[in-house]
C-alpha atoms as a PDB file:
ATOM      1  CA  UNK A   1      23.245 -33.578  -5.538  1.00  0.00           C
ATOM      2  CA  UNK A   2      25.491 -31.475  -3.464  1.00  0.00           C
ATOM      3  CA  UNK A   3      23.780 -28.816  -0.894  1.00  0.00           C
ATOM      4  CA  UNK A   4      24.543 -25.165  -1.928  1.00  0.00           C
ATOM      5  CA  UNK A   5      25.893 -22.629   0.430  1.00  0.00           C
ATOM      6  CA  UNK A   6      23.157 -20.382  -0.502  1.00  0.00           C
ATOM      7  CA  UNK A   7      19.615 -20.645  -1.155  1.00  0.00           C
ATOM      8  CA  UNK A   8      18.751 -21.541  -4.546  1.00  0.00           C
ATOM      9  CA  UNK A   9      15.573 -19.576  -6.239  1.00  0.00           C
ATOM     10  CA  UNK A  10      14.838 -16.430  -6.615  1.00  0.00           C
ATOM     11  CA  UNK A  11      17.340 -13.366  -4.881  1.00  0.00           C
ATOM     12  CA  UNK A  12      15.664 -10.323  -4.393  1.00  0.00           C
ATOM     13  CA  UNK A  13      17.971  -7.059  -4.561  1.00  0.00           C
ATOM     14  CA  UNK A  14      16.413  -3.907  -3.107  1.00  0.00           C
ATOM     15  CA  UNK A  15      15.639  -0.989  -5.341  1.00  0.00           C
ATOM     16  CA  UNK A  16      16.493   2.496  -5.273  1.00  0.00           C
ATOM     17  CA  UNK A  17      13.438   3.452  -3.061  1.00  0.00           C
ATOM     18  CA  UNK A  18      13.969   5.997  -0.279  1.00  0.00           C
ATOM     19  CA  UNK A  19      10.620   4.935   1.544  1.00  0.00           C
ATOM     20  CA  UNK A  20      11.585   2.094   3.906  1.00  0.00           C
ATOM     21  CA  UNK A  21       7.883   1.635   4.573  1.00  0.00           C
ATOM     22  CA  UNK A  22       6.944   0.579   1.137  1.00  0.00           C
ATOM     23  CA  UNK A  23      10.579  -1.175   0.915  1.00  0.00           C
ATOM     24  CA  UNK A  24       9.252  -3.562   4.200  1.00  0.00           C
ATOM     25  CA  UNK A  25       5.850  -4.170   2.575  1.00  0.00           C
ATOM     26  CA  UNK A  26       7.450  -4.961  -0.882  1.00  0.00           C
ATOM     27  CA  UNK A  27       9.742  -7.413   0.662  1.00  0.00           C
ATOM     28  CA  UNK A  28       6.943  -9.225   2.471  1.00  0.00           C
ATOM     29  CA  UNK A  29       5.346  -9.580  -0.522  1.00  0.00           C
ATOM     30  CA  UNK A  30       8.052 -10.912  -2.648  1.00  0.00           C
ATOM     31  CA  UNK A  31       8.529 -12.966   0.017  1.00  0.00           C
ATOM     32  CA  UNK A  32       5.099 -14.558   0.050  1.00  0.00           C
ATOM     33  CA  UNK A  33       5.404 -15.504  -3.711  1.00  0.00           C
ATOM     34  CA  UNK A  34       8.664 -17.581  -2.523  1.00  0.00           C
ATOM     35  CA  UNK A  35      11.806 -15.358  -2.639  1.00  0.00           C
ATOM     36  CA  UNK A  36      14.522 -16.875  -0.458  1.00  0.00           C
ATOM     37  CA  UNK A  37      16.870 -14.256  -0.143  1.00  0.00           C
ATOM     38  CA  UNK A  38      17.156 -10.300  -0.025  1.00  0.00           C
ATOM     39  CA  UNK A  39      20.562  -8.200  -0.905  1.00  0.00           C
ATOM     40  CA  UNK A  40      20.145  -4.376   0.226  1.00  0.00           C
ATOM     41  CA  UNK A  41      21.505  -2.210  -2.841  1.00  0.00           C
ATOM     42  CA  UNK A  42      22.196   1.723  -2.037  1.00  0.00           C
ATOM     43  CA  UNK A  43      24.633   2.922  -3.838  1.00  0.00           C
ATOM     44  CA  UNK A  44      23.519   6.212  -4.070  1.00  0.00           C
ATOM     45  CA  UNK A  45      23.041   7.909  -0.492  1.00  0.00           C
ATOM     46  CA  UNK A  46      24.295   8.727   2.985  1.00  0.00           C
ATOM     47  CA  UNK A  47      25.573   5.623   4.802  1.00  0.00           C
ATOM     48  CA  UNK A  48      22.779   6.655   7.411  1.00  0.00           C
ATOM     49  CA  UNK A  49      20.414   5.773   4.912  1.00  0.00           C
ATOM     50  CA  UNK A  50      21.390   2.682   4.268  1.00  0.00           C
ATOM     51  CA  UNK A  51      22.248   1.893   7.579  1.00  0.00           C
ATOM     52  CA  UNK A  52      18.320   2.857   8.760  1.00  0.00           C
ATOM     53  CA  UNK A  53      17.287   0.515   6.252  1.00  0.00           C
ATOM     54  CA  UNK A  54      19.913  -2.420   6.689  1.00  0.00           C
ATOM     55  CA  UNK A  55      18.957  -2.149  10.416  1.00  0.00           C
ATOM     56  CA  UNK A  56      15.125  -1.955   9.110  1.00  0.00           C
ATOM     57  CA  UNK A  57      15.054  -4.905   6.906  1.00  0.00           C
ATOM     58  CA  UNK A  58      17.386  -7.272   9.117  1.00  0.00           C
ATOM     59  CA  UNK A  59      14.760  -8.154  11.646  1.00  0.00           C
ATOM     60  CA  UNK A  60      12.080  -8.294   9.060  1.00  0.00           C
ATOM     61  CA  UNK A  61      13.999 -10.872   6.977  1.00  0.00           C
ATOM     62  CA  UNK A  62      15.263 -13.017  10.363  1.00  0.00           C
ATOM     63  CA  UNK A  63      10.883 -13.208  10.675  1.00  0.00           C
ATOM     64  CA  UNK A  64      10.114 -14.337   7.017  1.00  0.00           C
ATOM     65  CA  UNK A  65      13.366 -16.960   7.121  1.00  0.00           C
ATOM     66  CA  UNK A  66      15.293 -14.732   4.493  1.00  0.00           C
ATOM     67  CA  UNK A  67      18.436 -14.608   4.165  1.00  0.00           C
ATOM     68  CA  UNK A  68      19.971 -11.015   4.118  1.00  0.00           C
ATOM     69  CA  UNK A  69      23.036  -9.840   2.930  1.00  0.00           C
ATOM     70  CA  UNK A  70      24.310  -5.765   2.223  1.00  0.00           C
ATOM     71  CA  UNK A  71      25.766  -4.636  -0.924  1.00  0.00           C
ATOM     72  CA  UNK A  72      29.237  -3.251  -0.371  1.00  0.00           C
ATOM     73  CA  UNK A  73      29.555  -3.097   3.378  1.00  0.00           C
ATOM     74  CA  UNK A  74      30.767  -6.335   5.162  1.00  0.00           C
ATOM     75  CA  UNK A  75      31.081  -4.026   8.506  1.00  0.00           C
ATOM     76  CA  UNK A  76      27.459  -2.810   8.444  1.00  0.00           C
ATOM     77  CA  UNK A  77      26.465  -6.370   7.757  1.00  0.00           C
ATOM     78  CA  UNK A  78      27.910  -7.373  11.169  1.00  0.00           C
ATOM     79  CA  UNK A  79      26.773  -4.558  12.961  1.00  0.00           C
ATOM     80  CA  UNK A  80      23.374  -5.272  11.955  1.00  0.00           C
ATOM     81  CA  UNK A  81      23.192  -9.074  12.421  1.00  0.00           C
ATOM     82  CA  UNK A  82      22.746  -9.813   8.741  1.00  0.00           C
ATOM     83  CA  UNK A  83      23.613 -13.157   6.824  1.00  0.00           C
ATOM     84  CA  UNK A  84      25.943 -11.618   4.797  1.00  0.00           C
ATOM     85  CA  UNK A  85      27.585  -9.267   2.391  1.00  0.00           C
ATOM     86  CA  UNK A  86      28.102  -8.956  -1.668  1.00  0.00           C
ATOM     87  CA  UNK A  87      31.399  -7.721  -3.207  1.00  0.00           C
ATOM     88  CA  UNK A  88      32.151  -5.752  -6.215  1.00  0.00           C
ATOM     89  CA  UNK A  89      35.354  -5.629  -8.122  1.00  0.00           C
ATOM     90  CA  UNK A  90      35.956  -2.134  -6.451  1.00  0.00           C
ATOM     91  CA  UNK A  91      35.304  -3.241  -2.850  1.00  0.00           C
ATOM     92  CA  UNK A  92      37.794  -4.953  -0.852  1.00  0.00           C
ATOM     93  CA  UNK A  93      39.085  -8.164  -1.799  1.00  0.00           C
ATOM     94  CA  UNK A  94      36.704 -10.882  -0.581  1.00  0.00           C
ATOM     95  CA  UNK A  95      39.946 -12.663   0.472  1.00  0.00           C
ATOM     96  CA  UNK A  96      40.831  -9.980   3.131  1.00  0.00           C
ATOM     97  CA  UNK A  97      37.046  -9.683   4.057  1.00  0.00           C
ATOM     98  CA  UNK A  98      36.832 -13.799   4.860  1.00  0.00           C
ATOM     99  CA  UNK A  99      40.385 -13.482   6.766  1.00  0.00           C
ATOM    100  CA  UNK A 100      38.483 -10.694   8.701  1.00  0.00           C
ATOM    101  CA  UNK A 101      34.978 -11.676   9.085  1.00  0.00           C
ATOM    102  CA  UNK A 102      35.825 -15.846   9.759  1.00  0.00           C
ATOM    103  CA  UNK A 103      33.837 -18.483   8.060  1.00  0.00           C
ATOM    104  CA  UNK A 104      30.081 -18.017   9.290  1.00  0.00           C
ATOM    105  CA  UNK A 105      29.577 -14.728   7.001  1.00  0.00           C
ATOM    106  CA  UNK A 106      28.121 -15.520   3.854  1.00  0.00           C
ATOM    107  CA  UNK A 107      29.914 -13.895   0.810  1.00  0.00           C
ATOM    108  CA  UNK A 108      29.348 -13.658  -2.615  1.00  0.00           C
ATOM    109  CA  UNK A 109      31.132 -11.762  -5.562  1.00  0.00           C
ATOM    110  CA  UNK A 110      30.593 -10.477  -8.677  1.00  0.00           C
ATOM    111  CA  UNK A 111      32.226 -11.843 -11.571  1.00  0.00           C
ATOM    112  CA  UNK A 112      30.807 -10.105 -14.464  1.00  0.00           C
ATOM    113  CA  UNK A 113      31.701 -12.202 -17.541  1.00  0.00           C
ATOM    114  CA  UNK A 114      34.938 -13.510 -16.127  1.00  0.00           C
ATOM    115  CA  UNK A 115      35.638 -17.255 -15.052  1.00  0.00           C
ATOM    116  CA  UNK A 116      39.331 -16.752 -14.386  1.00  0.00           C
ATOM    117  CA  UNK A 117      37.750 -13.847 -11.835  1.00  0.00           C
ATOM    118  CA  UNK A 118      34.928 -16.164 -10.383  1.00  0.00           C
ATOM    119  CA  UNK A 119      38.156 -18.912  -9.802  1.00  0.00           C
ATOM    120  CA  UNK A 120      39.751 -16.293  -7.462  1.00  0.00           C
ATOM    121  CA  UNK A 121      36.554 -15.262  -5.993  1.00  0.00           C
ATOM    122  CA  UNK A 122      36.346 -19.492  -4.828  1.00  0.00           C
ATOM    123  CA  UNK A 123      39.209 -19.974  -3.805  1.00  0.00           C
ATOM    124  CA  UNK A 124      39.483 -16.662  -1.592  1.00  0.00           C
ATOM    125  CA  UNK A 125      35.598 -18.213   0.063  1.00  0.00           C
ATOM    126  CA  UNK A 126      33.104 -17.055  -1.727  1.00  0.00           C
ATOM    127  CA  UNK A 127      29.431 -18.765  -0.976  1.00  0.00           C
ATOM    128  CA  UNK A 128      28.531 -17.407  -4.278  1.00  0.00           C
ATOM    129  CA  UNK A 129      30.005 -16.047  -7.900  1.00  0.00           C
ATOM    130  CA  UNK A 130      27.683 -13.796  -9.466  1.00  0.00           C
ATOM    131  CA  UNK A 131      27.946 -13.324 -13.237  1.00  0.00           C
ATOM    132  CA  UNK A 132      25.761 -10.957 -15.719  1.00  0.00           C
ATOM    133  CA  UNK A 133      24.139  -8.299 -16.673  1.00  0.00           C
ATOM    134  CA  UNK A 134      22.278 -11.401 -18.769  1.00  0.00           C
ATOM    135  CA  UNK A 135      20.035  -8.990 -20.423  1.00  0.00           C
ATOM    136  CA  UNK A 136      19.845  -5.536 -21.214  1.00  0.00           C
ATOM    137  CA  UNK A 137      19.496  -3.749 -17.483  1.00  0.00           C
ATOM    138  CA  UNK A 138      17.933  -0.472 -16.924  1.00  0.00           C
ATOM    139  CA  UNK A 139      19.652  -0.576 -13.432  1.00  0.00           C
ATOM    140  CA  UNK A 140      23.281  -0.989 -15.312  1.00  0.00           C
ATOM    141  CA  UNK A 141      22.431  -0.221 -18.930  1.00  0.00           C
ATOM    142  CA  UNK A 142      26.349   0.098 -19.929  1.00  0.00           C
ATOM    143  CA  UNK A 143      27.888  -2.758 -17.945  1.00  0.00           C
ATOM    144  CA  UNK A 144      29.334  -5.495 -19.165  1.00  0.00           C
ATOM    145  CA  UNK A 145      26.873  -8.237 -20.749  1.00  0.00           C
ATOM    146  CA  UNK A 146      27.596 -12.592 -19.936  1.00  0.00           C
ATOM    147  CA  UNK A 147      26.547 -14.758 -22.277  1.00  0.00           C
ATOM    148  CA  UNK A 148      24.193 -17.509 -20.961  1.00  0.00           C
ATOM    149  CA  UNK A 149      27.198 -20.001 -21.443  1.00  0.00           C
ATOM    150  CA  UNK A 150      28.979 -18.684 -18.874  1.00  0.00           C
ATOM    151  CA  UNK A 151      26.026 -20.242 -16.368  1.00  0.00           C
ATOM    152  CA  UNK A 152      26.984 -23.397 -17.505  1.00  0.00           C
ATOM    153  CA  UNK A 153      30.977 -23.280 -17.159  1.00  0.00           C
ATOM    154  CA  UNK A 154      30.367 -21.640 -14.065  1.00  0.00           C
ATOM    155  CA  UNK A 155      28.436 -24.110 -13.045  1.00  0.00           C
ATOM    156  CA  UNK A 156      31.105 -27.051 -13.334  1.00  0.00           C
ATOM    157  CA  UNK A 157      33.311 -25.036 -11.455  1.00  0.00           C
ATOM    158  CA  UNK A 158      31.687 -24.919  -8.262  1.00  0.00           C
ATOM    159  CA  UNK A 159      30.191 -28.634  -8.789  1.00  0.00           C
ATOM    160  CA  UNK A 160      33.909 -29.292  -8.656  1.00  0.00           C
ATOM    161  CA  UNK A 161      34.206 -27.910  -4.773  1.00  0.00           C
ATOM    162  CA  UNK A 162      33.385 -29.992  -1.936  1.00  0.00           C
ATOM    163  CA  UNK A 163      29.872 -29.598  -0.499  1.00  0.00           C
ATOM    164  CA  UNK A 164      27.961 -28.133   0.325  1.00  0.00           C
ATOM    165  CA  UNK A 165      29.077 -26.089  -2.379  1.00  0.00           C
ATOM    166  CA  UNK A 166      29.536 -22.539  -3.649  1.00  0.00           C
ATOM    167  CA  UNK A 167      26.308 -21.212  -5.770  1.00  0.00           C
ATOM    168  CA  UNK A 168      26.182 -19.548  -9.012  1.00  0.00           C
ATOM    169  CA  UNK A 169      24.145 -16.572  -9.660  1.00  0.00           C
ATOM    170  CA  UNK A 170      22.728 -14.833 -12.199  1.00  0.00           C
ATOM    171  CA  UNK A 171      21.896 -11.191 -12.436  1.00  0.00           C
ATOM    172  CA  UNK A 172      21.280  -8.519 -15.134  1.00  0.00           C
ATOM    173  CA  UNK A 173      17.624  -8.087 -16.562  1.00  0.00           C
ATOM    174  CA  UNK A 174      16.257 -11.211 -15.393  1.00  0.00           C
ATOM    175  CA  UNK A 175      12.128 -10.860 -15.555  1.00  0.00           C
ATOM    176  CA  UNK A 176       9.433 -13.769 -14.908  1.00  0.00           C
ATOM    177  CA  UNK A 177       9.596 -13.707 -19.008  1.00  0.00           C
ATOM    178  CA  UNK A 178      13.304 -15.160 -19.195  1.00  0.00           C
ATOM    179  CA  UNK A 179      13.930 -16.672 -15.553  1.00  0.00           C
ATOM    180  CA  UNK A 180      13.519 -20.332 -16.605  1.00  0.00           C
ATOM    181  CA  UNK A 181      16.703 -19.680 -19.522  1.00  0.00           C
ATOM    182  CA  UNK A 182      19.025 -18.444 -16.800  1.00  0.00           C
ATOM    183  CA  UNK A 183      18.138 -21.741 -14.816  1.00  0.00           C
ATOM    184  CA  UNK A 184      18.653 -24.247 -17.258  1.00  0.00           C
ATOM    185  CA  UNK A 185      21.552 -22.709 -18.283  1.00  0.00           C
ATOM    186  CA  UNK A 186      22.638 -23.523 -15.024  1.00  0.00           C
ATOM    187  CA  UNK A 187      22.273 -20.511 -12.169  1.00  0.00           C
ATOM    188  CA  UNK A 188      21.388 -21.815  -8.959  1.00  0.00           C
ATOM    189  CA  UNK A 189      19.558 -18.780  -8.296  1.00  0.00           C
ATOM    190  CA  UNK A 190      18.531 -15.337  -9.707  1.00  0.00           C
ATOM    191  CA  UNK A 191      19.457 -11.584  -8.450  1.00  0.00           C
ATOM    192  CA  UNK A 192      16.052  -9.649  -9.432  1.00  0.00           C
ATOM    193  CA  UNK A 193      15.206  -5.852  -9.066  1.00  0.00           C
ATOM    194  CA  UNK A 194      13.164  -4.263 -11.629  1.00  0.00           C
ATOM    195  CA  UNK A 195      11.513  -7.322 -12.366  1.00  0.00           C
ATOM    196  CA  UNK A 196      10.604  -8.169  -9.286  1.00  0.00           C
ATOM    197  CA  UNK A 197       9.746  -5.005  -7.370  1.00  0.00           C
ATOM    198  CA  UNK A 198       8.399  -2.710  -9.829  1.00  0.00           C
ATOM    199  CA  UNK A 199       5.929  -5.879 -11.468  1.00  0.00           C
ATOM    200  CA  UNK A 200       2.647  -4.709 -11.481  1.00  0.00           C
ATOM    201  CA  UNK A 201       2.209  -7.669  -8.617  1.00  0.00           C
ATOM    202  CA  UNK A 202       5.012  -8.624  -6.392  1.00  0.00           C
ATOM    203  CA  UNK A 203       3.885 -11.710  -5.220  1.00  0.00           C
ATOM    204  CA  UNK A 204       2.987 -12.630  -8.747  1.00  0.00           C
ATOM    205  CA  UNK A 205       6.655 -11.983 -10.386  1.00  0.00           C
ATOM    206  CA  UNK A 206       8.214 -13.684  -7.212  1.00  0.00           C
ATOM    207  CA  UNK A 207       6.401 -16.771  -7.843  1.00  0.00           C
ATOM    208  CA  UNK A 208       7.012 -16.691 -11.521  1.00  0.00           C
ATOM    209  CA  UNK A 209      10.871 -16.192 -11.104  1.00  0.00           C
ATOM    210  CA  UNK A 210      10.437 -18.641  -8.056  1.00  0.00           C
ATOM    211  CA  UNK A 211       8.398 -21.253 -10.241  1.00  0.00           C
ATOM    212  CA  UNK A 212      12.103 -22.917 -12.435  1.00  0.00           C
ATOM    213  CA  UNK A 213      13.486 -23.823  -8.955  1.00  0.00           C
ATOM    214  CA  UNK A 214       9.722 -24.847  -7.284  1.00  0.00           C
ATOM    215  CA  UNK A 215      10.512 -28.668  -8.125  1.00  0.00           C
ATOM    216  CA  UNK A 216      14.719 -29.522  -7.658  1.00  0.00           C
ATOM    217  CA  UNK A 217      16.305 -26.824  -6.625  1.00  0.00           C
ATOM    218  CA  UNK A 218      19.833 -28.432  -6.626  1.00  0.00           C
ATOM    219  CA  UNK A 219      18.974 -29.963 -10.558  1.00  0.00           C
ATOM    220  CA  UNK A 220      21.705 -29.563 -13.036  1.00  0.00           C
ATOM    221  CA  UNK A 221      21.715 -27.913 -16.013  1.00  0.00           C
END
């Protein structure tokens, strides 16, 4: 099977926690129950915020062998030495980021429910599309929702690139309940927050949404 240009498993995306403290000990944990990569999601306060905890949470994640990518803000990613950076459909075109940024940043980009999107998002560079919300969010509760089939299609698009390849990724509601149904329906890996870092145990719903992806990471659907 083709490598992926991402780590497959579980993705962690950061809360809306203020306390960077509690943020660095959450990560850890999530960490130890086998999460393989962390996105930093602030959308909702002072770029010195985020920057304190981008600049935080970078080091931390070069230690546990995570890789780290920033919501939004390509340049903040670079300034802070992380792998990456994740793009909305109201950022900046990923093409004009990965004519900017070169080939060694790792991108991914949201695609919602949209395969004609997720084409353009591949063929502008993208290391990963992201589709969803799957399930009912509390983080997004009005966006847009992706049926699982969308996994699969998605799926034969990037098989179709040459390797290693581009990585599909599912977000939106995903829980240690439902984690194994995104998988087989064919996501590479799985964009967590509520589920995983308000869980009564971290560790615990890290190695639950870890556990689908524990024996062949690269399987097909």
């Amino acid at each position: 099977m083709k490598p992926l240009r991402f780590p497959s498993g579980l993705y962690g995306v950061t809360p809306e926690w203020d306390d960077t403290d509690r943020l660095m000990q959450a990560v850890r944990k999530a960490a130890d129950g086998g999460m393989r990569s962390l996105q930093l999601r602030r959308k909702n306060v002072p770029d010195a915020v985020r920057a304190e905890q981008a600049h935080a949470l970078a080091p931390l994640c070069r230690e546990l062998g995570i890789v780290f990518l920033i919501n939004d803000d390509w340049r903040l990613a670079l300034d802070v030495g992380a792998d990456g950076a994740h793009v909305g459909r109201e950022d900046e075109s990923l093409a004009r980021i990965r004519a900017e940024v070169g080939p060694d940043l790792i991108l991914g980009g949201s695609s919602y429910d949209d395969l004609a999107r997720a084409r353009e998002l591949l063929d502008a560079g993208a290391d990963y599309i992201a589709f969803g919300a799957m399930f009912p969010s509390t983080v997004k509760p009005d966006t847009v929702r992706a049926p699982l089939s969308v996994l699969t299609e998605a799926r034969r698009l990037v098989e179709e690139r040459d390797a290693p390849r581009p990585a599909v990724v599912a977000i939106g509601g995903i829980t240690p309940d439902n984690a194994l149904l995104v998988a087989q329906a064919g996501a590479d890996s799985i964009a967590v927050i509520t589920g995983l870092f308000e869980a009564p145990s971290i560790r615990a719903a890290a190695a639950a949404c870890s556990a689908p992806y524990s024996a062949n990471p690269n399987r097909k659907p």
